[in-house]
C-alpha atoms as a PDB file:
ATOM      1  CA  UNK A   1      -7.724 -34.126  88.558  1.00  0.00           C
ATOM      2  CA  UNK A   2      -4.006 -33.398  88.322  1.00  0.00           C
ATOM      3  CA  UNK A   3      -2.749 -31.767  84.986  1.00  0.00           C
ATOM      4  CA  UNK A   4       1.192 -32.536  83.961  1.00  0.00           C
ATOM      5  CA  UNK A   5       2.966 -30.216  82.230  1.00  0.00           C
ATOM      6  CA  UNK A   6       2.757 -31.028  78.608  1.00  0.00           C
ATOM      7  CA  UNK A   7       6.154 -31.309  77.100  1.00  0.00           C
ATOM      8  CA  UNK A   8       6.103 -30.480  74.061  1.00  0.00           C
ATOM      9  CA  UNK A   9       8.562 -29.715  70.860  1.00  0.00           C
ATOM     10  CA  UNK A  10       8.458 -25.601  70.663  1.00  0.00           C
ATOM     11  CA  UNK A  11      10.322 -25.732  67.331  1.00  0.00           C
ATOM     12  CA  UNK A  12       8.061 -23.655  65.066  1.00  0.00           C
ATOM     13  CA  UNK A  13       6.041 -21.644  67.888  1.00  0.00           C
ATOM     14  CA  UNK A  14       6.043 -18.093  67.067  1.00  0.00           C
ATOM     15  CA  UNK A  15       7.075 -15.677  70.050  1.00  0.00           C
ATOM     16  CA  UNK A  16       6.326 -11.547  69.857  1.00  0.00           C
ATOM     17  CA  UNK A  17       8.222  -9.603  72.704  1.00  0.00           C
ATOM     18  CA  UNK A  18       6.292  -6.364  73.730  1.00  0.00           C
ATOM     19  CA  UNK A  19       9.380  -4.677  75.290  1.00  0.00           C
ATOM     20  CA  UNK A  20      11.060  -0.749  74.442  1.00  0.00           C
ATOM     21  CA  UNK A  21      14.414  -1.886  72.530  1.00  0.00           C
ATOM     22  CA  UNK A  22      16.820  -2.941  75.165  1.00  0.00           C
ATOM     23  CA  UNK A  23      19.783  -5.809  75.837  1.00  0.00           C
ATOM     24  CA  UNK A  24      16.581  -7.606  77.149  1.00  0.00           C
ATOM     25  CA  UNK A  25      15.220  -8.505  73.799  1.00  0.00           C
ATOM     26  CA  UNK A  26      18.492  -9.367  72.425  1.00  0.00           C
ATOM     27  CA  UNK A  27      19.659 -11.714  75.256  1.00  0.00           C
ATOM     28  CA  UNK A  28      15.948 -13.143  75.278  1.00  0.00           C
ATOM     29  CA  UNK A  29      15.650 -13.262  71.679  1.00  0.00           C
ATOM     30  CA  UNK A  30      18.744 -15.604  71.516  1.00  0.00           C
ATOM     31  CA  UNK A  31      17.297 -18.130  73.839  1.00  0.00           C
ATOM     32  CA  UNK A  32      14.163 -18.205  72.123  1.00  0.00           C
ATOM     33  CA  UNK A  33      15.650 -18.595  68.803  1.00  0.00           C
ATOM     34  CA  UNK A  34      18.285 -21.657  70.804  1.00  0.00           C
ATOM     35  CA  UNK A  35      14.553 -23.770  71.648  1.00  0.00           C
ATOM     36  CA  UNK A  36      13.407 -22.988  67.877  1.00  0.00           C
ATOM     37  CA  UNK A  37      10.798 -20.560  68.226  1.00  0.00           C
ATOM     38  CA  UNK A  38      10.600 -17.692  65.952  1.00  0.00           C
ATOM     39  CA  UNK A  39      10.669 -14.478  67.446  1.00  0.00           C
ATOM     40  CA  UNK A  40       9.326 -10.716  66.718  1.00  0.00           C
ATOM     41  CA  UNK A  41       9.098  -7.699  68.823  1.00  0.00           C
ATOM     42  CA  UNK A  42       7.693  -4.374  69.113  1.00  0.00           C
ATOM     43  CA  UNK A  43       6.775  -1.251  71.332  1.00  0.00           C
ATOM     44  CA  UNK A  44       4.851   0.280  72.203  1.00  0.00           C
ATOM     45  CA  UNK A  45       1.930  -1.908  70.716  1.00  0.00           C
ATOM     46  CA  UNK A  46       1.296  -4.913  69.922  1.00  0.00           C
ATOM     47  CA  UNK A  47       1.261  -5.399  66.008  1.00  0.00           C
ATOM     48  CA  UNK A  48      -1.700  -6.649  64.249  1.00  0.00           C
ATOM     49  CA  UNK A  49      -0.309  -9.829  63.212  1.00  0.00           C
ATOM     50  CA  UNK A  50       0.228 -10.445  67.731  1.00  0.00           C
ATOM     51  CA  UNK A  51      -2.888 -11.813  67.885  1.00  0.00           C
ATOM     52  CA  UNK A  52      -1.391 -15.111  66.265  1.00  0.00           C
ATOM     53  CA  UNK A  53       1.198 -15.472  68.147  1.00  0.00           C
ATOM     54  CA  UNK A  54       1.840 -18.428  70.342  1.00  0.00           C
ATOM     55  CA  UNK A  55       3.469 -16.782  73.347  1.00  0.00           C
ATOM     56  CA  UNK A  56       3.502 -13.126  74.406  1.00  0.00           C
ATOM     57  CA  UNK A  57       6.282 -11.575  76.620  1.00  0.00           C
ATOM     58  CA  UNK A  58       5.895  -8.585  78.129  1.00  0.00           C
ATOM     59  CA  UNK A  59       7.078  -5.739  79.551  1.00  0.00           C
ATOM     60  CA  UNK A  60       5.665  -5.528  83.280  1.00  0.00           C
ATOM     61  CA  UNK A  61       8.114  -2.511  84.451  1.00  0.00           C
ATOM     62  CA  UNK A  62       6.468   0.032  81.471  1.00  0.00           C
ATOM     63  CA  UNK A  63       3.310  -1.802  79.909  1.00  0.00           C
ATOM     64  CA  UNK A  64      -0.052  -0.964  80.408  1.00  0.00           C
ATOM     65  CA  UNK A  65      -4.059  -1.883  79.386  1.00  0.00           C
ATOM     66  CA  UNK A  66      -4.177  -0.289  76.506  1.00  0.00           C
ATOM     67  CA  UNK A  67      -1.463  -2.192  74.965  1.00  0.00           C
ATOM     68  CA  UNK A  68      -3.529  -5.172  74.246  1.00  0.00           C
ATOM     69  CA  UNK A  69      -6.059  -5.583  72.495  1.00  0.00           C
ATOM     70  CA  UNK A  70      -8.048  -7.813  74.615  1.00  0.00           C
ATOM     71  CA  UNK A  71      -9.839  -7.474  78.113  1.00  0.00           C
ATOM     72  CA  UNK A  72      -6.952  -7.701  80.956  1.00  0.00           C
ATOM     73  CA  UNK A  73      -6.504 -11.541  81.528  1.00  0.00           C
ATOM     74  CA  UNK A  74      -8.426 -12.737  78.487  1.00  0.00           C
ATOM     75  CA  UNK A  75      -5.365 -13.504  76.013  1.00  0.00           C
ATOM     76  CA  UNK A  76      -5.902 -15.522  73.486  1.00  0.00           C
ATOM     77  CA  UNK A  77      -2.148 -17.269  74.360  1.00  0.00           C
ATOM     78  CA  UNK A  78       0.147 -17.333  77.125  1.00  0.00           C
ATOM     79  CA  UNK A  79       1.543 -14.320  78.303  1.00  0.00           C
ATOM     80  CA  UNK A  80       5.186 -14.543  80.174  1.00  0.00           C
ATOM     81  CA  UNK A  81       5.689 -11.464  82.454  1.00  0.00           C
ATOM     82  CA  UNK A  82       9.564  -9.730  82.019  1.00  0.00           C
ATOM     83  CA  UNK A  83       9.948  -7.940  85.656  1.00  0.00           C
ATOM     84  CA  UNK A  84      12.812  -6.140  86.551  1.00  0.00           C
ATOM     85  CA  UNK A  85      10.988  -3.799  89.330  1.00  0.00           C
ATOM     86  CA  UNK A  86       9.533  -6.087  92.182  1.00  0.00           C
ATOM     87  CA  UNK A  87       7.275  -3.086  92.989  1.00  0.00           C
ATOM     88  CA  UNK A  88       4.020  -4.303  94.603  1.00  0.00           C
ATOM     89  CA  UNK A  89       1.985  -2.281  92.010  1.00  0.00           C
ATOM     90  CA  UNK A  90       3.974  -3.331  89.075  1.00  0.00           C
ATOM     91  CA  UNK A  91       3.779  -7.083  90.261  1.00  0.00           C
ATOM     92  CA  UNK A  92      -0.265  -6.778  91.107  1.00  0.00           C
ATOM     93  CA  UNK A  93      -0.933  -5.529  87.329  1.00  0.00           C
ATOM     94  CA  UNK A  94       1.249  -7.892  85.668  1.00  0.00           C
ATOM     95  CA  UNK A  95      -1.157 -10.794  87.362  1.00  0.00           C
ATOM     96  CA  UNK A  96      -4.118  -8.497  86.215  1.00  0.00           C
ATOM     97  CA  UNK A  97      -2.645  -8.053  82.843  1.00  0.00           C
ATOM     98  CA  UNK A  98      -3.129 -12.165  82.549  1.00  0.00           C
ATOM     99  CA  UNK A  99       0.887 -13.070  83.061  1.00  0.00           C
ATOM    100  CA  UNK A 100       0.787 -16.790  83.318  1.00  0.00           C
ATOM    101  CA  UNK A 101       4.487 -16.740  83.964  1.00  0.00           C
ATOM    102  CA  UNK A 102       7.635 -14.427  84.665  1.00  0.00           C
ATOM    103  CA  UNK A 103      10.933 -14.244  83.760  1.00  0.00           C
ATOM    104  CA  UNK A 104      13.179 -11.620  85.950  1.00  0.00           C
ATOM    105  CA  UNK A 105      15.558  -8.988  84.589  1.00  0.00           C
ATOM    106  CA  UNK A 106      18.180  -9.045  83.470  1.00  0.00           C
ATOM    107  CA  UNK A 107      17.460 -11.882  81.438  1.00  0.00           C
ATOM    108  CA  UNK A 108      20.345 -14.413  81.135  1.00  0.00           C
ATOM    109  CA  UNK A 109      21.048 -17.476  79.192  1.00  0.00           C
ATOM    110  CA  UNK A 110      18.671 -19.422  81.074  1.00  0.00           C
ATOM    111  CA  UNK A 111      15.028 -19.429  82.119  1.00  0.00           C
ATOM    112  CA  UNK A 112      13.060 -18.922  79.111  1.00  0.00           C
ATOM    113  CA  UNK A 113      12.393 -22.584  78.123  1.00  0.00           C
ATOM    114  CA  UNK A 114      10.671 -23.174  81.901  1.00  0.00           C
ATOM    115  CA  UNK A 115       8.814 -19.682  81.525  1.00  0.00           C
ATOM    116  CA  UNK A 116       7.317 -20.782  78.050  1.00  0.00           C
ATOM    117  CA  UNK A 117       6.381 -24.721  79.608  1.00  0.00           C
ATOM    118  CA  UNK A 118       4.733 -22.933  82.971  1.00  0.00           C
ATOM    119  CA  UNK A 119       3.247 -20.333  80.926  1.00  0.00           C
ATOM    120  CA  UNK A 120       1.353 -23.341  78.320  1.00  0.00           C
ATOM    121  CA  UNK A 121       0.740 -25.260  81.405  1.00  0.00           C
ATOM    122  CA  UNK A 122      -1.260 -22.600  83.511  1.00  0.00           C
ATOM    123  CA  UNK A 123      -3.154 -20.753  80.369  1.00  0.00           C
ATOM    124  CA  UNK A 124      -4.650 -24.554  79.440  1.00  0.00           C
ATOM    125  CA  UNK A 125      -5.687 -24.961  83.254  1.00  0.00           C
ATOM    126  CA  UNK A 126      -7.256 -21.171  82.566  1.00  0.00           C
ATOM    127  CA  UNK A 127      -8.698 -22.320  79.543  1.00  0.00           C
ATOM    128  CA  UNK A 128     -10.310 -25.595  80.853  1.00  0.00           C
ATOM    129  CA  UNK A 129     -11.445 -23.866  84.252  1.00  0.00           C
ATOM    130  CA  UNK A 130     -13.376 -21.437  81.886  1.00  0.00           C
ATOM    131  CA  UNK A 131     -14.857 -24.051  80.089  1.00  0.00           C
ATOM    132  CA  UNK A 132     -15.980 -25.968  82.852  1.00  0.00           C
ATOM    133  CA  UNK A 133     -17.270 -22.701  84.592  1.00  0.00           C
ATOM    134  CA  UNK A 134     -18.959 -21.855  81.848  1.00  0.00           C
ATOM    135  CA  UNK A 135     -20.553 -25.133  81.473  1.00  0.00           C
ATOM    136  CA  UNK A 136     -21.775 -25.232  85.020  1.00  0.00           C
ATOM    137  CA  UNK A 137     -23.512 -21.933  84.482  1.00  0.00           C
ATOM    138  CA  UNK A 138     -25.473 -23.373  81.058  1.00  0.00           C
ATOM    139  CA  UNK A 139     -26.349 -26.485  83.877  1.00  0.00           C
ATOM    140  CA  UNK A 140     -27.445 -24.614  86.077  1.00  0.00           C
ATOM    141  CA  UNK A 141     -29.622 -21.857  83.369  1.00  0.00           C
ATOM    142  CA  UNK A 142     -31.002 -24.789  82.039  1.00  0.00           C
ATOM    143  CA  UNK A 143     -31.927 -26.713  85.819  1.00  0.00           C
ATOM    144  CA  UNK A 144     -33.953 -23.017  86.758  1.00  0.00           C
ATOM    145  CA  UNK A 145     -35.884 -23.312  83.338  1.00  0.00           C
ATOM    146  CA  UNK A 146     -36.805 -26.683  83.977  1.00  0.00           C
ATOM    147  CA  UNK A 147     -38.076 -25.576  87.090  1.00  0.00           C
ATOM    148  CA  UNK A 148     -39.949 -22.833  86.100  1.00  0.00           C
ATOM    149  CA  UNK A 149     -41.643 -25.071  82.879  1.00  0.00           C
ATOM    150  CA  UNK A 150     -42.792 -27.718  85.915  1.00  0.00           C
ATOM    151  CA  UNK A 151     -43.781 -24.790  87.966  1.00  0.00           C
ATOM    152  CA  UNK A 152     -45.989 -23.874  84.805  1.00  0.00           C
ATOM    153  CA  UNK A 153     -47.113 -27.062  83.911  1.00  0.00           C
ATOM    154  CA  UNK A 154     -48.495 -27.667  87.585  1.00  0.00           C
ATOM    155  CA  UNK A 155     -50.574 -24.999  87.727  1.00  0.00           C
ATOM    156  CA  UNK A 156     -53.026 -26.975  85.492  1.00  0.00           C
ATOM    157  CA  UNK A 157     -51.442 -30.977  86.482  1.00  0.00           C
ATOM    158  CA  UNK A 158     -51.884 -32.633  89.817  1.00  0.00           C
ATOM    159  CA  UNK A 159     -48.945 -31.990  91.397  1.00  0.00           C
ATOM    160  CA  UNK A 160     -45.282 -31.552  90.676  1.00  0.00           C
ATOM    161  CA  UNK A 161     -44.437 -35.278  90.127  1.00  0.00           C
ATOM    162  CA  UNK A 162     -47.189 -35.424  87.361  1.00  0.00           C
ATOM    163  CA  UNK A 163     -46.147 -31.770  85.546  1.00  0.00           C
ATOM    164  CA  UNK A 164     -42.435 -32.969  85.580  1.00  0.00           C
ATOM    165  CA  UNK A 165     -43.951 -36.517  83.903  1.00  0.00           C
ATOM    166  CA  UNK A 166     -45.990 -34.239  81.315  1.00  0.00           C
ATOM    167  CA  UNK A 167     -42.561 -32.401  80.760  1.00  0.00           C
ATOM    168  CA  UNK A 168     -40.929 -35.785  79.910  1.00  0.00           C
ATOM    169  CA  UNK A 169     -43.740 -36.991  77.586  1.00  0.00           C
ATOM    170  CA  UNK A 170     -43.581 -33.603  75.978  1.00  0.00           C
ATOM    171  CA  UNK A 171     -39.900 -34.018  75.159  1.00  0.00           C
ATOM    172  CA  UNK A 172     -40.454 -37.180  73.620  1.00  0.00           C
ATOM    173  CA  UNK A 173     -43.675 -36.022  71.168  1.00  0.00           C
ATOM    174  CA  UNK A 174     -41.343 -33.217  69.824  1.00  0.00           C
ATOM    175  CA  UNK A 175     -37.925 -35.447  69.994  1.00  0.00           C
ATOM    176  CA  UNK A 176     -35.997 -32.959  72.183  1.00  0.00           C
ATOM    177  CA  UNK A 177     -34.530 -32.992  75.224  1.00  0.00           C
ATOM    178  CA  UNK A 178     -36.161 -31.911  77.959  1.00  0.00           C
ATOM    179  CA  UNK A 179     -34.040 -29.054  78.475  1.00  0.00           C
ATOM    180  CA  UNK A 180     -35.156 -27.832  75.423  1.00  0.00           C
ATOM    181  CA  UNK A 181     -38.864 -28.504  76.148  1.00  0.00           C
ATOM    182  CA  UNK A 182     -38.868 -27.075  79.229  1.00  0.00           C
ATOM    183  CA  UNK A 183     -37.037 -24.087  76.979  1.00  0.00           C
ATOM    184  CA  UNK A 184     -40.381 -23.893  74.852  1.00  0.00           C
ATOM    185  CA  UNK A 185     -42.440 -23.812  77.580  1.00  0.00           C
ATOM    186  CA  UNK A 186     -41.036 -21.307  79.174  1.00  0.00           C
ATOM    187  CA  UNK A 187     -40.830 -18.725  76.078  1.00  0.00           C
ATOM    188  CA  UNK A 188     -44.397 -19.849  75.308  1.00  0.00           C
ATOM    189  CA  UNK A 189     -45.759 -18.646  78.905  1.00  0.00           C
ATOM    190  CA  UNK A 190     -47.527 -21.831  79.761  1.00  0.00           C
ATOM    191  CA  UNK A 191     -46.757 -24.029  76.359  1.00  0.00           C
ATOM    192  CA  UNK A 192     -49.062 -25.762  73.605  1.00  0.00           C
ATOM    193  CA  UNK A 193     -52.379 -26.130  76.546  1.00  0.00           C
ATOM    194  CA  UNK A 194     -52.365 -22.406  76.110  1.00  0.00           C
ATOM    195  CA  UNK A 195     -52.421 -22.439  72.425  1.00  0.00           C
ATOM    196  CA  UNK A 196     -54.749 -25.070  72.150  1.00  0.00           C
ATOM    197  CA  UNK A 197     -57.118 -23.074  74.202  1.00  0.00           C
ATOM    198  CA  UNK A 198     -56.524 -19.643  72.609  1.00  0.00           C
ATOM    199  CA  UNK A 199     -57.205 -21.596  69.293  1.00  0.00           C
END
């Protein structure tokens, strides 16, 4: 499925520039004030109050790990890369760092508006990817315990077919879903037929 780029209305976002004092923050500092974002910066860390923030530029010449406060690409917004070296090395860890967009030095009086519009646009296909990767792994978790509660259940049913029906019926009597049953049964090392007959 195709994701546009959600326009949006930036007036009010809140912007922190990680970047050594330099003409850089001024010049981008003006253009982010021109879309209506408000603006802070620091160096060489990020400032408690960052982790609010709606955007995060960076410094991709002189930053480094330990400036964030987060696992490398695991921010909690968009991060916009500010490259003036096109070293290979520099480049690589910026995309490690989590940049989800760039703008290149010197920084003019254009460029930030499409940085901050990529930058949304890629972090929320990040964001959903995650979620739906981490939905297809709770699928699949729940699929294997499924199989291992008919696997269980067999060993004292017919067959397969009837164990997965007992499975079913199960989920019913106790008003789950039979995810959850076959959850129960699992943890329980056989299920109820084992209590009943240790009881």
């Amino acid at each position: 499925m195709k994701r546009g780029v959600r326009h949006q209305n930036l007036g009010g976002a809140r912007a922190v520039i990680l970047h050594r004092p330099h003409p850089v923050v001024q010049a981008l500092t003006r253009q982010l004030h021109a879309i209506g974002l408000e603006v802070g910066d620091c160096w060489p860390d990020l400032e408690p109050q960052a982790i609010s923030a709606d955007f995060i530029f960076f410094d991709a010449d002189m930053g480094h790990d330990a400036q964030f406060p987060w696992k490398p690409g695991e921010s909690p917004m968009p991060m916009i890369a500010l490259i003036g070296s096109e070293a290979p090395g520099r480049i690589e860890w910026s995309l490690q760092a989590g940049a989800h967009a760039q703008l290149l030095k010197p920084i003019g009086d254009s460029g930030a508006y499409s940085a901050l519009l990529i930058a949304r646009a890629a972090f929320d296909a990040h964001r959903a990817l995650s979620a739906e990767i981490a939905d297809l792994r709770r699928r699949l978790d729940q699929r294997q315990t499924v199989v291992q509660a008919v696997t269980l259940l067999a060993q004292r049913a017919k067959d397969e077919s009837a164990a997965y029906g007992q499975l079913r019926q199960m989920a019913m009597a106790w008003r789950v879903s039979i995810e959850e049953a076959a959850h129960r049964i699992v943890a329980s090392q056989g299920g109820p037929d084992d209590r009943r007959d240790r009881g």
